[in-house]
C-alpha atoms as a PDB file:
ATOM      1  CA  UNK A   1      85.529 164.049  60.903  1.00  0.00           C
ATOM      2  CA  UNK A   2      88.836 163.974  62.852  1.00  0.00           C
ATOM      3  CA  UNK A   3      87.234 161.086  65.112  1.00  0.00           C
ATOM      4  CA  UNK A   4      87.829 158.698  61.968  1.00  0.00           C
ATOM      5  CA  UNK A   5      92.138 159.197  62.916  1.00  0.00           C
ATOM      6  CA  UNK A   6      91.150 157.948  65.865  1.00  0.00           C
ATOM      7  CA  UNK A   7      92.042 154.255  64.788  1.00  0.00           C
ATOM      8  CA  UNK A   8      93.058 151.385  68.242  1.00  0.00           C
ATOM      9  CA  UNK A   9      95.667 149.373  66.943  1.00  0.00           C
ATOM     10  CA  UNK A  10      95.931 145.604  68.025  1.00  0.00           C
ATOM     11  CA  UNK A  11      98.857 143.174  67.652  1.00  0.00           C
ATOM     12  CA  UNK A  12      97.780 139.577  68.045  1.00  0.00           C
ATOM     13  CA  UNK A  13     100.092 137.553  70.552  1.00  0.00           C
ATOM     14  CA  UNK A  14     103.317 139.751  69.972  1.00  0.00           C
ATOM     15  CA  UNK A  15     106.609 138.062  70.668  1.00  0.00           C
ATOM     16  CA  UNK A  16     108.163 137.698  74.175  1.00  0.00           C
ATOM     17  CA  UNK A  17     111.204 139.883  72.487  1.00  0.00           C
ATOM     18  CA  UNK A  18     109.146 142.656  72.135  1.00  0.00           C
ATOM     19  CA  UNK A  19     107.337 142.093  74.774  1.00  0.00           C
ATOM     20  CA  UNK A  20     110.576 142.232  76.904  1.00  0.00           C
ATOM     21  CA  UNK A  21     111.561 145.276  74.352  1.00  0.00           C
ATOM     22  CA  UNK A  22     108.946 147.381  76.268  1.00  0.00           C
ATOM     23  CA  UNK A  23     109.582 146.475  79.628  1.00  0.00           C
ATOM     24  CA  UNK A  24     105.685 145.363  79.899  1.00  0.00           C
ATOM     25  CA  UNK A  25     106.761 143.472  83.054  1.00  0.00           C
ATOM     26  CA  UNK A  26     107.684 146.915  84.954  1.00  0.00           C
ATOM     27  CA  UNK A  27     104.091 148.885  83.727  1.00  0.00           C
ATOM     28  CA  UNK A  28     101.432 149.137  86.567  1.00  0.00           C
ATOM     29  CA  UNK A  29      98.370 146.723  86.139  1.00  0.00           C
ATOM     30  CA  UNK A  30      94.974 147.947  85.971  1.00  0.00           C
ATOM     31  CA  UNK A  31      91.754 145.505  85.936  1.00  0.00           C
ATOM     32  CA  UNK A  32      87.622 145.950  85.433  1.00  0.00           C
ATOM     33  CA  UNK A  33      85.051 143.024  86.421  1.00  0.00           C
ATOM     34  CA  UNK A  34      82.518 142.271  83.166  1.00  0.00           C
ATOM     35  CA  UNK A  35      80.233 145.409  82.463  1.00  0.00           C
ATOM     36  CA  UNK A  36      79.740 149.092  80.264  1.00  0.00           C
ATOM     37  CA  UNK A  37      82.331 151.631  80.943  1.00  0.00           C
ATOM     38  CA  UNK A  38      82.430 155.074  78.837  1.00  0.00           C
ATOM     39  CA  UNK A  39      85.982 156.153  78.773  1.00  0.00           C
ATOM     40  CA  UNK A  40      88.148 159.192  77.344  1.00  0.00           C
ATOM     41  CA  UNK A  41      91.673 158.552  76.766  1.00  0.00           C
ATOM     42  CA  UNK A  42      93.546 162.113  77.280  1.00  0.00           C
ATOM     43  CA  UNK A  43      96.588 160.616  76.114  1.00  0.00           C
ATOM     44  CA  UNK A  44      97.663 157.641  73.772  1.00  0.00           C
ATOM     45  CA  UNK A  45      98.070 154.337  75.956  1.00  0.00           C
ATOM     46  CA  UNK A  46      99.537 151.496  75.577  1.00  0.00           C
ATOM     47  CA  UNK A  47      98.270 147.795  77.253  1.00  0.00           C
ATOM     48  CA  UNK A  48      98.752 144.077  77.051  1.00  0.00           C
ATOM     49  CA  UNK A  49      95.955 141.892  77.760  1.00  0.00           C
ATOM     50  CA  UNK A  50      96.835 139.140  80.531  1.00  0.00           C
ATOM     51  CA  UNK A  51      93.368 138.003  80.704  1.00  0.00           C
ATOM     52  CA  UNK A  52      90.164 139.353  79.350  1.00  0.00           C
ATOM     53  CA  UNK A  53      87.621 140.089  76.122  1.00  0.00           C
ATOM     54  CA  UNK A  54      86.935 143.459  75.170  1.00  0.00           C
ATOM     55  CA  UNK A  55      84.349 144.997  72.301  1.00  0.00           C
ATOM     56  CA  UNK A  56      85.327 148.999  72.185  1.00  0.00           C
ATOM     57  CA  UNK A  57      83.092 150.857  70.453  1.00  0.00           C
ATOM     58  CA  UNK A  58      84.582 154.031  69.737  1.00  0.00           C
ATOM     59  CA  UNK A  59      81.998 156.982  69.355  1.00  0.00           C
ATOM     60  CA  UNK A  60      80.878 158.081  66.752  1.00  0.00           C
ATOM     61  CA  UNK A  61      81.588 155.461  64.687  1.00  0.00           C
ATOM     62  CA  UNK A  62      79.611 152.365  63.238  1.00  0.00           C
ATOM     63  CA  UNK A  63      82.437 150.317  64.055  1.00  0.00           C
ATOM     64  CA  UNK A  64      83.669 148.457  67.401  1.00  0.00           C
ATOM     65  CA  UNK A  65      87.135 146.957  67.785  1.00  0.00           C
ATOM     66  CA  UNK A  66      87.428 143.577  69.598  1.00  0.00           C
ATOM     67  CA  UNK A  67      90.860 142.448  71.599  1.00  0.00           C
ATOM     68  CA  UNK A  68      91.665 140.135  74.681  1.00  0.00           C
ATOM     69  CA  UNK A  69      94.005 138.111  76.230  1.00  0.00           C
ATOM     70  CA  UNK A  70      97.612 137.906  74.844  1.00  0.00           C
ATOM     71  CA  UNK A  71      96.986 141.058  72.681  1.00  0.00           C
ATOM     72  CA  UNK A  72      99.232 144.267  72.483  1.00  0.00           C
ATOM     73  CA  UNK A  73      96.776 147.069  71.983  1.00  0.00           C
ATOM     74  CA  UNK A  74      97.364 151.074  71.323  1.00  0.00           C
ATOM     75  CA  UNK A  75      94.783 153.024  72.155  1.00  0.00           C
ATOM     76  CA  UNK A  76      95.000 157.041  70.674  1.00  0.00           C
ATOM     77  CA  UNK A  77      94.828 160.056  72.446  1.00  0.00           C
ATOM     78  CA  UNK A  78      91.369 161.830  72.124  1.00  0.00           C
ATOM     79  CA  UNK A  79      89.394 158.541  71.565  1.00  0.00           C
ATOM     80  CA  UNK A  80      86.215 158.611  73.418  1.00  0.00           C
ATOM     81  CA  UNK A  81      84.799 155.037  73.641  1.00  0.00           C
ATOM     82  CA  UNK A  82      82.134 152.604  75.415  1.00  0.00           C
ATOM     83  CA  UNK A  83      84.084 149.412  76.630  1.00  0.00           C
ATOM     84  CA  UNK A  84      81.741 146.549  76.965  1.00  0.00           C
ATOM     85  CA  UNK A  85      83.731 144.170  79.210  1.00  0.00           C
ATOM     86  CA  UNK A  86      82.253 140.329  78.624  1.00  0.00           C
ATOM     87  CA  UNK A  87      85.356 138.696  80.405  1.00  0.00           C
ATOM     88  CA  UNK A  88      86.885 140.662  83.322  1.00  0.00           C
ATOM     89  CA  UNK A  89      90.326 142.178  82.557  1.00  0.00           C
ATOM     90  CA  UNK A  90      93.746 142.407  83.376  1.00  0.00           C
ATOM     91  CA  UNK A  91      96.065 144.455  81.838  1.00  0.00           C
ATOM     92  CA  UNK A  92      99.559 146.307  82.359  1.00  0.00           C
ATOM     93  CA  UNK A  93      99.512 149.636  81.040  1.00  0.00           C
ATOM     94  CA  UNK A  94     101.480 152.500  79.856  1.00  0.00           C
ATOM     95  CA  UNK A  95     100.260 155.922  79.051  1.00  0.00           C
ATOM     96  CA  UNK A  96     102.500 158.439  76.571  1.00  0.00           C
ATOM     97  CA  UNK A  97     103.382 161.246  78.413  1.00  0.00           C
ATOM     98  CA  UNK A  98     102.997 164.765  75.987  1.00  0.00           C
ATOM     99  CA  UNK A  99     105.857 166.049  78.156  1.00  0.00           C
ATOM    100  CA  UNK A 100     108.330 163.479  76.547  1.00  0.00           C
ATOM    101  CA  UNK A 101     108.084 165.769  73.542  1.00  0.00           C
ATOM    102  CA  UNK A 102     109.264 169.183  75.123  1.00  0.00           C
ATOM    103  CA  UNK A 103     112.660 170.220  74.961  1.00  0.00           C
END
C-alpha cells in the first residue's frame, strides 16, 4: 500500500518571488503534443506549467490529479502514472538528484 505516499503536489499560480526563489527560469524545458504517455518517475521532479492541461492518473489508484498552465507541480519519486495530455505542454523542469544527500 506504499503507492498511496505517492501523493503529486500542485500549487496554483505560485508567486513570481518564488518562482524567482527557484531559479525556474535557468531549468531545461521539456514539452509533449496532446496524447497517453505511461511514465515512471525514478526520482522526485519538480515542473512549472507554461502552457498545457494535464489529467495524471497515478496507478493503482482510483484517483487522477489534474494541473496546467501557471501551476507549480511536485511529482514523487517512485510514482508510476498514465499522463493523458488534452492540451500540449510546456514545462521547465527540475529533477532531485539522490546524490545531493551523500556526504
Amino acid at each position: 500500500m506504499a503507492e498511496n505516499n505517492l501523493r503529486i503536489v500542485v500549487e496554483r499560480n505560485p508567486s513570481e518571488s518564488k518562482l524567482s526563489e527557484l531559479n525556474i527560469k535557468c531549468w531545461p524545458k521539456w514539452g509533449c503534443s496532446p496524447g497517453k504517455y505511461q511514465l515512471k518517475f525514478d526520482a522526485e521532479e519538480t515542473c512549472y506549467l507554461l502552457r498545457g492541461k494535464v489529467k495524471v492518473y497515478p496507478k493503482g489508484s482510483p484517483e487522477s490529479v489534474e494541473f496546467g498552465a501557471g501551476d507549480l507541480v511536485v511529482i514523487p519519486k517512485g510514482l508510476s502514472c498514465t499522463w493523458d495530455v488534452s492540451v500540449a505542454v510546456d514545462k521547465y523542469y527540475k529533477f532531485e538528484s539522490s546524490s545531493s544527500s551523500s556526504q
